[in-house]
Protein backbone atom coordinates (compact mmCIF):
# COMPACT_ATOMS: atom_id res chain seq x y z
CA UNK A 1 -82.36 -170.96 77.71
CA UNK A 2 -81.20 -169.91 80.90
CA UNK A 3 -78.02 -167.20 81.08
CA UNK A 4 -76.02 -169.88 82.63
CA UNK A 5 -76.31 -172.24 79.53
CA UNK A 6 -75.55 -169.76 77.59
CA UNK A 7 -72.59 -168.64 79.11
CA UNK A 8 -71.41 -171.91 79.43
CA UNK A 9 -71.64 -172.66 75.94
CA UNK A 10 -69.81 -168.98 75.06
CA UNK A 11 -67.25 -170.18 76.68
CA UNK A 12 -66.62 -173.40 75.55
CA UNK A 13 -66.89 -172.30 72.06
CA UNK A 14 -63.95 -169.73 72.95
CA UNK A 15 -62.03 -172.15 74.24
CA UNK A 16 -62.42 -174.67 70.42
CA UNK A 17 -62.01 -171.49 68.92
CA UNK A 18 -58.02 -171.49 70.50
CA UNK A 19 -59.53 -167.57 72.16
CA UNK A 20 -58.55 -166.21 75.79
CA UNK A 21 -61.16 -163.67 77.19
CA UNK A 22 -59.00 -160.78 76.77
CA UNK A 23 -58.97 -161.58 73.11
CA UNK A 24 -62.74 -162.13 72.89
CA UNK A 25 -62.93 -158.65 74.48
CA UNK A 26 -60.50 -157.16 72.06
CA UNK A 27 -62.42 -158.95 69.12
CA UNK A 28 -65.86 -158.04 70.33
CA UNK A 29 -64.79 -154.49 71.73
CA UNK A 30 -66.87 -155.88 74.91
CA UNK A 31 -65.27 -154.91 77.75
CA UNK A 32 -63.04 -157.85 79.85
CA UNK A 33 -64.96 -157.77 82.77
CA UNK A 34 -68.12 -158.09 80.71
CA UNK A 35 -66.86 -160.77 79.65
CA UNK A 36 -65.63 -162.29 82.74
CA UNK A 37 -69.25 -161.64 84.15
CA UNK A 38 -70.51 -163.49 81.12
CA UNK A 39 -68.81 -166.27 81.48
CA UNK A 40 -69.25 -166.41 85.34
CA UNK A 41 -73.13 -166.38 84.77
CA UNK A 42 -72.62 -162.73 86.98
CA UNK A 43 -74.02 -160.43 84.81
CA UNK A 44 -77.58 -160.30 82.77
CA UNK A 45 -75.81 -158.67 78.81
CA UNK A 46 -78.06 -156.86 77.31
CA UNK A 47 -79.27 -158.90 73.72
CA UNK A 48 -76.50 -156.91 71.83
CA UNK A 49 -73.59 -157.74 73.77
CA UNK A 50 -74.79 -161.24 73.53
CA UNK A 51 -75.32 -161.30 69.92
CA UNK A 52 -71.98 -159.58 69.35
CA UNK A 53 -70.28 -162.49 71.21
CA UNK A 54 -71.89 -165.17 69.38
CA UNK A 55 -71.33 -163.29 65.99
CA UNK A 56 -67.96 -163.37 66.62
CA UNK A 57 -67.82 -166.97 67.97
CA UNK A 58 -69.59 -167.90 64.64
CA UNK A 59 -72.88 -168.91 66.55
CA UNK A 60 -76.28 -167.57 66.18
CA UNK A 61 -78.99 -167.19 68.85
CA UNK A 62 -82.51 -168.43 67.84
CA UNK A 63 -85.51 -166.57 69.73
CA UNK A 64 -88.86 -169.01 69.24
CA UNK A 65 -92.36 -167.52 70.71
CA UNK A 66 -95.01 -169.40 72.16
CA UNK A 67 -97.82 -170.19 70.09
């Protein structure tokens, strides 16, 4: 999955969810213009800021190796 996927999908999920990105931020205690970078496919979050954001979104992120 490429960072722009995902962002896109982090945001539409905020935006079901009825959440603006300065409540995301408050919610995730990820700063706004994290955020905003997310969601802008600007910025490369480190796995823990992502998996805070989906956590609190109510999504999960599935890693699958090669075999």
């Amino acid at each position: 999955m490429h960072i722009a996927e995902l962002a896109r999908i982090i945001k539409e999920r905020r935006k079901v969810l009825g959440i603006n990105q300065e409540q995301l931020s408050e919610l995730t205690e990820i700063g706004l213009r994290t955020i905003k970078g997310l969601e802008a496919g600007k910025t490369n979050p480190t796995l823990h800021t992502i998996s805070t954001i989906l956590d609190v979104l109510g999504l999960t992120l599935e890693i699958k190796t090669k075999k």
